[in-house]
Protein backbone atom coordinates (compact mmCIF):
# COMPACT_ATOMS: atom_id res chain seq x y z
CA UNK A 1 -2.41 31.13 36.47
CA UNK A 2 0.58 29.04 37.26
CA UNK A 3 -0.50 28.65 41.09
CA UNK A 4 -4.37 27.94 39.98
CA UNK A 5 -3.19 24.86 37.53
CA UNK A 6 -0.58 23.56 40.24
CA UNK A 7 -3.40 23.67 43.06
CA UNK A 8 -5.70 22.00 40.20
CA UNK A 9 -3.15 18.88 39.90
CA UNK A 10 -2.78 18.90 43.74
CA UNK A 11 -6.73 18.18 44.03
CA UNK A 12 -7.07 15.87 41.35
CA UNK A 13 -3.78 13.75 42.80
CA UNK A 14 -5.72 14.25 46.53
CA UNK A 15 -8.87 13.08 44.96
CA UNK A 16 -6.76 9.72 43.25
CA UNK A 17 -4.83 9.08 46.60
CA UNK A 18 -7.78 9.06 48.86
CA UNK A 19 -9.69 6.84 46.02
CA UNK A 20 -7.31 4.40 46.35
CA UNK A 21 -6.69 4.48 50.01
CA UNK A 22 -10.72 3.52 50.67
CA UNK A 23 -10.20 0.43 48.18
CA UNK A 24 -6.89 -0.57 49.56
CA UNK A 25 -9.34 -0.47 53.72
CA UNK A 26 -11.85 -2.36 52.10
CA UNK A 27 -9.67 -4.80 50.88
CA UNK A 28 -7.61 -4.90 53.96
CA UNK A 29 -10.92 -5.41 55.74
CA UNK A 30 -12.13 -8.21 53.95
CA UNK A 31 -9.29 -9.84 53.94
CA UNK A 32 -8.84 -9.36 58.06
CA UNK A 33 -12.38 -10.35 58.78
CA UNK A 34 -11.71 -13.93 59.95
CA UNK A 35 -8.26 -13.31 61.91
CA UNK A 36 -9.73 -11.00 65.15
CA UNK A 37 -10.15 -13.75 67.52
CA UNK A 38 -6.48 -15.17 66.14
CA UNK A 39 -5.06 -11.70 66.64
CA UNK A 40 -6.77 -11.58 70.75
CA UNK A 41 -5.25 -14.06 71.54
CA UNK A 42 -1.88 -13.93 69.46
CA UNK A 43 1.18 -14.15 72.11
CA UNK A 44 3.56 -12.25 69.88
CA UNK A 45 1.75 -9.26 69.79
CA UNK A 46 3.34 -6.89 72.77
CA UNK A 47 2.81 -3.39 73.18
CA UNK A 48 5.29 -0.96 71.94
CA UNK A 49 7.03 1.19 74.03
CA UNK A 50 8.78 4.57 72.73
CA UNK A 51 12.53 5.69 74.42
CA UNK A 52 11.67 8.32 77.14
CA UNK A 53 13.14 11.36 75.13
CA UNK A 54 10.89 10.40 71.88
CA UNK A 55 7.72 10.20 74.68
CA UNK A 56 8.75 13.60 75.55
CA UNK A 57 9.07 15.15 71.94
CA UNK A 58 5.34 13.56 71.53
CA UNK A 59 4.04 14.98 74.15
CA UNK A 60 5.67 18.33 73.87
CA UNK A 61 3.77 18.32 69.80
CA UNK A 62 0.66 17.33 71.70
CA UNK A 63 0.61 20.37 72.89
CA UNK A 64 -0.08 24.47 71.86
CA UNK A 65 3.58 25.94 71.29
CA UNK A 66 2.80 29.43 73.30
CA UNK A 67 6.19 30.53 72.60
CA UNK A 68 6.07 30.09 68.63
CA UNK A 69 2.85 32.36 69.35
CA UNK A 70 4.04 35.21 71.63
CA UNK A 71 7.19 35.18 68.98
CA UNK A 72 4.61 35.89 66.41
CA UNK A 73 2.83 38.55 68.69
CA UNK A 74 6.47 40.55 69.22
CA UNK A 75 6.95 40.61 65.92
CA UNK A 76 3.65 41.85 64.97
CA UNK A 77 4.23 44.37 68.08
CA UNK A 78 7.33 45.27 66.47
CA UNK A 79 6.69 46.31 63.34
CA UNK A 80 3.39 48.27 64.40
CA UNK A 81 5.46 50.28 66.73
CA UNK A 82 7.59 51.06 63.67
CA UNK A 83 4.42 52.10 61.72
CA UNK A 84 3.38 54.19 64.27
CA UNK A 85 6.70 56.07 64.59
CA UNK A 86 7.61 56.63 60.80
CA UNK A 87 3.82 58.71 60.62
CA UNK A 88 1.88 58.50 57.36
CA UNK A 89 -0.94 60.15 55.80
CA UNK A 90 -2.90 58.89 58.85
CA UNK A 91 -0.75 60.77 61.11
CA UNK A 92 2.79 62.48 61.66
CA UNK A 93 5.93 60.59 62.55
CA UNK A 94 8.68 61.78 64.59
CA UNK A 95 11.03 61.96 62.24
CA UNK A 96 10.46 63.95 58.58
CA UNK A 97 9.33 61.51 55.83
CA UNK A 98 12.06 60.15 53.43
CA UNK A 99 15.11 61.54 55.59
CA UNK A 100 17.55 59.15 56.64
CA UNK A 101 15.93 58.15 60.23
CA UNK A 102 13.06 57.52 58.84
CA UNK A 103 14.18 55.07 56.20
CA UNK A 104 15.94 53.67 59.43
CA UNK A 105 12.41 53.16 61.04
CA UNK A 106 11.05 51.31 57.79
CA UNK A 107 14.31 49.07 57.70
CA UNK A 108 14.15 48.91 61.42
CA UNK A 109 11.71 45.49 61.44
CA UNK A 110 13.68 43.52 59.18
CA UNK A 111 17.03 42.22 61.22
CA UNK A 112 14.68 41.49 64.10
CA UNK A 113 12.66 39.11 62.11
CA UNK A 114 14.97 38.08 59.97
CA UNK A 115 17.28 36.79 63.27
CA UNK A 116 14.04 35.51 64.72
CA UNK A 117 13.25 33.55 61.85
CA UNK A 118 16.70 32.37 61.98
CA UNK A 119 16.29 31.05 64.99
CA UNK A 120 13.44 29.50 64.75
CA UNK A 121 15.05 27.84 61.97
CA UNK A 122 17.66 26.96 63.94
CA UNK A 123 15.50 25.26 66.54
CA UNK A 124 13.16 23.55 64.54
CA UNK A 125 16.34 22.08 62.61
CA UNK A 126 18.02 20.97 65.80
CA UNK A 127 14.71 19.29 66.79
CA UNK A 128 14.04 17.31 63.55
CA UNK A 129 17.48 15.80 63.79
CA UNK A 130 16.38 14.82 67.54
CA UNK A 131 13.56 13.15 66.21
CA UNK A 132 15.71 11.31 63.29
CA UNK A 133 18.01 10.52 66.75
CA UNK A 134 15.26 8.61 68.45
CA UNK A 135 13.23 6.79 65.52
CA UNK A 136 10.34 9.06 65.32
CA UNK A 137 7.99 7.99 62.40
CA UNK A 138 6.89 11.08 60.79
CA UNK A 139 3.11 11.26 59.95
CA UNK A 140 1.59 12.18 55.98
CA UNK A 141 1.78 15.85 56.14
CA UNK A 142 4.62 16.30 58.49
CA UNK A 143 7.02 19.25 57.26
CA UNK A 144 10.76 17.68 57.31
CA UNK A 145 12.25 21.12 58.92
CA UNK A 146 16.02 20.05 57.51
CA UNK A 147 18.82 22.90 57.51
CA UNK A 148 17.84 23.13 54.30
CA UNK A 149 13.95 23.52 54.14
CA UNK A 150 14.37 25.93 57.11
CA UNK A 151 16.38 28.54 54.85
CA UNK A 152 14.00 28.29 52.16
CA UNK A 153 10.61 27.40 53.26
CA UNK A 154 10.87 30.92 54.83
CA UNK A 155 11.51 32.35 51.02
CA UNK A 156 8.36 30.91 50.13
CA UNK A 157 6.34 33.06 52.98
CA UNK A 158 8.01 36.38 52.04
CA UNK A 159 7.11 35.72 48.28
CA UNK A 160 3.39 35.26 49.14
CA UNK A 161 3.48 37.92 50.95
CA UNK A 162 5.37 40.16 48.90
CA UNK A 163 2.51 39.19 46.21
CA UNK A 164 -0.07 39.42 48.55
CA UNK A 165 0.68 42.95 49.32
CA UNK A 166 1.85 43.96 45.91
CA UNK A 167 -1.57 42.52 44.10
CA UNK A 168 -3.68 43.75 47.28
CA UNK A 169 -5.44 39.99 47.77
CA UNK A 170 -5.15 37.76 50.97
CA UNK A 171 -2.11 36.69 51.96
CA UNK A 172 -4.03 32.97 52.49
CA UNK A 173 -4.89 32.80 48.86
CA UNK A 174 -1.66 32.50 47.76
CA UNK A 175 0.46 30.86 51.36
CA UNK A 176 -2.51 28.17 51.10
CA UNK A 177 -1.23 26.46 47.76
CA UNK A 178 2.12 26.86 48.66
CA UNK A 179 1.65 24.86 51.73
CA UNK A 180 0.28 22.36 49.52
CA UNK A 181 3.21 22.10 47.80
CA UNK A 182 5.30 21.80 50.58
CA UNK A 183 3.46 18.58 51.21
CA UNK A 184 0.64 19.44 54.38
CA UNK A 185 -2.52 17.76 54.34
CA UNK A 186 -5.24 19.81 52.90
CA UNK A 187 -6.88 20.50 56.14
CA UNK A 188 -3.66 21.19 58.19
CA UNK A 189 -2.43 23.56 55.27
CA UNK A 190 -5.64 25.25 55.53
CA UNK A 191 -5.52 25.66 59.18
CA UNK A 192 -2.29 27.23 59.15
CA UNK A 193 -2.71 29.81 56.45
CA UNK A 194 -6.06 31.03 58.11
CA UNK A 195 -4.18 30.57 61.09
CA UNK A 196 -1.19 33.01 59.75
CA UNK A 197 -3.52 35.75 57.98
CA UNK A 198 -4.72 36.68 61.05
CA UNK A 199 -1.31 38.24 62.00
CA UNK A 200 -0.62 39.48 57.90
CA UNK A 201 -4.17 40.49 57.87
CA UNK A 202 -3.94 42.44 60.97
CA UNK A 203 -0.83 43.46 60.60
CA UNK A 204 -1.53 45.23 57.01
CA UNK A 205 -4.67 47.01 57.96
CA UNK A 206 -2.80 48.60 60.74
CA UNK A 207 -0.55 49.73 58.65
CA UNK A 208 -3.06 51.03 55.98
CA UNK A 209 -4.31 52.60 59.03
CA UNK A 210 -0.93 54.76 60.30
CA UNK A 211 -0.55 55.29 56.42
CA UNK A 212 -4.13 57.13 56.31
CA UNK A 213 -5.41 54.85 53.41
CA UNK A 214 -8.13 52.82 55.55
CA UNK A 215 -11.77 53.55 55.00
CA UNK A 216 -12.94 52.42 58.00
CA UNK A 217 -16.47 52.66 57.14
CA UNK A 218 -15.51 50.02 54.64
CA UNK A 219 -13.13 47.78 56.75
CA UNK A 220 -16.22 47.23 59.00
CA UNK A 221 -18.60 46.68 56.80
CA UNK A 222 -16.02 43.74 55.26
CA UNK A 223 -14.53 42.71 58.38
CA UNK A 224 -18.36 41.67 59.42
CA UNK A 225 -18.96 40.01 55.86
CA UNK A 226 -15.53 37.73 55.87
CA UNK A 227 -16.13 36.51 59.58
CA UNK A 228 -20.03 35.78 58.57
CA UNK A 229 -18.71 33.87 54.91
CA UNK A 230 -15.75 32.15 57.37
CA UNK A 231 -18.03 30.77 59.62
CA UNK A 232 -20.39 29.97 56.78
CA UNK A 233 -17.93 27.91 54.87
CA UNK A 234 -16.02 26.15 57.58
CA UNK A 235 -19.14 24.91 58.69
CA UNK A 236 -20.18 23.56 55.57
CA UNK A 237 -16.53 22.24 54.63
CA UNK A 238 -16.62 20.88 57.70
CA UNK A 239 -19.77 18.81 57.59
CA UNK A 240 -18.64 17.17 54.05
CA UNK A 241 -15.36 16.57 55.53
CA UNK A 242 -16.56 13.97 58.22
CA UNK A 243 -19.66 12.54 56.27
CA UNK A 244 -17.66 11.85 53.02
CA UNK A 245 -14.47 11.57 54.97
CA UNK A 246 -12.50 13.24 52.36
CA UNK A 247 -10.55 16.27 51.69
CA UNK A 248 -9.83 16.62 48.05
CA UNK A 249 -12.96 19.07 47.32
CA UNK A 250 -10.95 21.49 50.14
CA UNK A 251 -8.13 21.70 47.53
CA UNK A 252 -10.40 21.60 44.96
CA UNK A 253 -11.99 24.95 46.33
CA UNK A 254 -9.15 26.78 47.16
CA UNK A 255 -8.35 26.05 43.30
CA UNK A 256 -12.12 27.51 42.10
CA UNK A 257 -10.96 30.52 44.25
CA UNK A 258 -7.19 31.08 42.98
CA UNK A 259 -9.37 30.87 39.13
CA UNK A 260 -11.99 33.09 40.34
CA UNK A 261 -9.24 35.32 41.68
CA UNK A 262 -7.36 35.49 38.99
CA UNK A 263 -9.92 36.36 36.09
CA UNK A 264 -11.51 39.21 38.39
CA UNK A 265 -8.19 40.79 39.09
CA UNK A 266 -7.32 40.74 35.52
CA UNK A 267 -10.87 42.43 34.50
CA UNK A 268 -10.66 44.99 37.87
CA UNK A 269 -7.40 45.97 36.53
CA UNK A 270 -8.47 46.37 33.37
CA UNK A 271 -11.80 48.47 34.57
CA UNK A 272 -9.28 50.94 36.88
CA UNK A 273 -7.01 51.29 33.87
CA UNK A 274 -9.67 52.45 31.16
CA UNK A 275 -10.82 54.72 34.38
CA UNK A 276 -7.54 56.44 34.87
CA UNK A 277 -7.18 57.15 31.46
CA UNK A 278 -10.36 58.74 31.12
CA UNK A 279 -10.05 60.85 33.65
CA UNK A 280 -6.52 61.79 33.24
CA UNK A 281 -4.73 60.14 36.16
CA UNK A 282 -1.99 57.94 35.92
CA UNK A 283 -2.07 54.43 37.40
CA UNK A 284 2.31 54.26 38.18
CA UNK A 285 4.61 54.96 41.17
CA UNK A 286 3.82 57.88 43.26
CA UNK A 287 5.93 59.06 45.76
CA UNK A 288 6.52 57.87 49.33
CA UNK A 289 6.22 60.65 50.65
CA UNK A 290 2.80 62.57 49.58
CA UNK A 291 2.29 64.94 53.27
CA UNK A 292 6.00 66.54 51.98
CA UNK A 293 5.78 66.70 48.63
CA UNK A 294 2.05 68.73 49.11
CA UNK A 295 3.60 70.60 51.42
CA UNK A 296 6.42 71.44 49.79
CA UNK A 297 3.69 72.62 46.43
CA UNK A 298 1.98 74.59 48.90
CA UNK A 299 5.20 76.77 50.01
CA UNK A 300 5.84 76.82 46.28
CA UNK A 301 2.64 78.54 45.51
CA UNK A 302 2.51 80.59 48.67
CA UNK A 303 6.12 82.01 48.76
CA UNK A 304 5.15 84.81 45.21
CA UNK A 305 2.33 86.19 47.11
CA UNK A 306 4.61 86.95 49.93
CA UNK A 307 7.33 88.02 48.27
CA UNK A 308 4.70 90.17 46.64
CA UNK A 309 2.92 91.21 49.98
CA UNK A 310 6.61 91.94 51.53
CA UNK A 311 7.13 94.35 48.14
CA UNK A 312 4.29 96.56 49.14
């Protein structure tokens, strides 16, 4: 609820800021009409030219940052090869479930990302203060990667996803509004967390997957409906975004959803829970490790009736 009435204020602030922005051009351009010809010909105006290292930093930006993307792809790599190895219900691991390698193998991901997130952090920090170095105007939108919003802008990620995966709804839904708040344009914060999901998205069905709790009649069947309602809705987002030349209704959207979102997992929760108790089941914890514990029922129930056998 919290996130829906914070993404709420962000659209209705959006929508004020880029009221006032088209009043402010028109007036600017009424007011500019009559001084083109004084500006041609205006001998003070010169061209501006940027120090080489600041051209270079530019031009470096202009460009796709392959290594921030193979980083992402090791780490993804990473902790799928860890999935793989600690089994699950999909499969067996090589080492027994809930024994001390294998509780090595879950823990085994998080000092390599958390080191490669600290460098990253690092980087990005060291490159910021380049920038400051040099005179670089930052744009509206631009993240300001200090020391400081390196350490916790990556807190913010591992909440949404920790509540992504703990509420079982898309990581973007949540990383989208955050983004937001962080102070990235609408359409640049909503590049970035579709951008992102593809490697949380991916990354959590695998594991589903390994774990043997993937329906993959099902993942199909929704995998083919989100990439037909993606395409569906960027195209229409994007035609209102460059006749209207606004971006306000994106944020108000993503708010509709977060409302939407919120009201149907409240009533699906409610719906499972008056399920469960009906039938008798029990909605809390269960353990880890299910593959042991049944087989460790079934060599309960199995050992009288050899006992008995070996009696005879």
């Amino acid at each position: 609820m919290w996130t829906t009435l914070r993404t709420t204020i962000k659209a209705k602030h959006t929508y004020d800021k880029e009221a006032a922005a088209e009043v402010d051009a028109e007036r600017q351009s009424l007011l500019h009409a009559g001084s083109k010809s004084l500006n041609r010909n205006n001998p003070f105006l010169e061209v501006v030219s940027f120090p080489r290292q600041l051209q270079d930093i530019m031009v470096a930006e202009s460009k796709v940052n392959w290594t921030s993307i193979g980083v992402l792809c090791i780490s993804w790599l990473v902790i799928a090869i860890c999935s793989v190895l600690k089994g699950g219900e999909g499969g067996p691991g090589i080492v027994p479930c809930g024994t001390f390698w294998y509780w090595c193998l879950v823990l085994a991901p998080l000092p390599i990302v958390v080191g490669t997130v600290w460098h990253i952090g690092n980087v990005l920090s060291a490159q910021y203060e380049l920038k400051l170095k040099y005179g670089f105007e930052f744009a509206d939108g631009d993240l300001q990667w200090t020391k400081r919003n390196t350490r916790v802008y990556p807190l913010y990620c591992i909440s949404a996803g920790f509540c992504a995966g703990a509420l079982g709804i898309a990581a973007g839904t949540i990383l989208g509004p955050v983004l937001l708040e962080l102070g990235m344009l609408p359409l640049s914060g909503t590049v970035s967390s579709g951008f992102m999901v593809i490697f949380t998205a991916s990354s959590t069905t695998f594991q589903f997957l390994v774990m043997g709790q993937l329906q993959i009649d099902y993942a199909v069947f929704f995998c083919c409906v989100g990439l037909v309602g993606g395409a569906i809705g960027n195209t229409i987002v994007t035609y209102f975004v460059k006749k209207y030349n606004k971006t306000w209704f994106v944020v108000a959207i993503l708010a509709a959803v977060l409302a939407a979102s919120t009201v149907l997992m409240g009533y699906t929760g409610y719906q499972r829970l008056e399920a469960s108790e009906a039938h008798g089941k029990s909605l809390g914890m269960r353990s880890l490790c299910p593959m042991v514990q049944a087989v460790a029922q079934a060599a309960i129930k199995t050992s009288p009736r050899i006992s008995q056998v070996g009696a005879k």
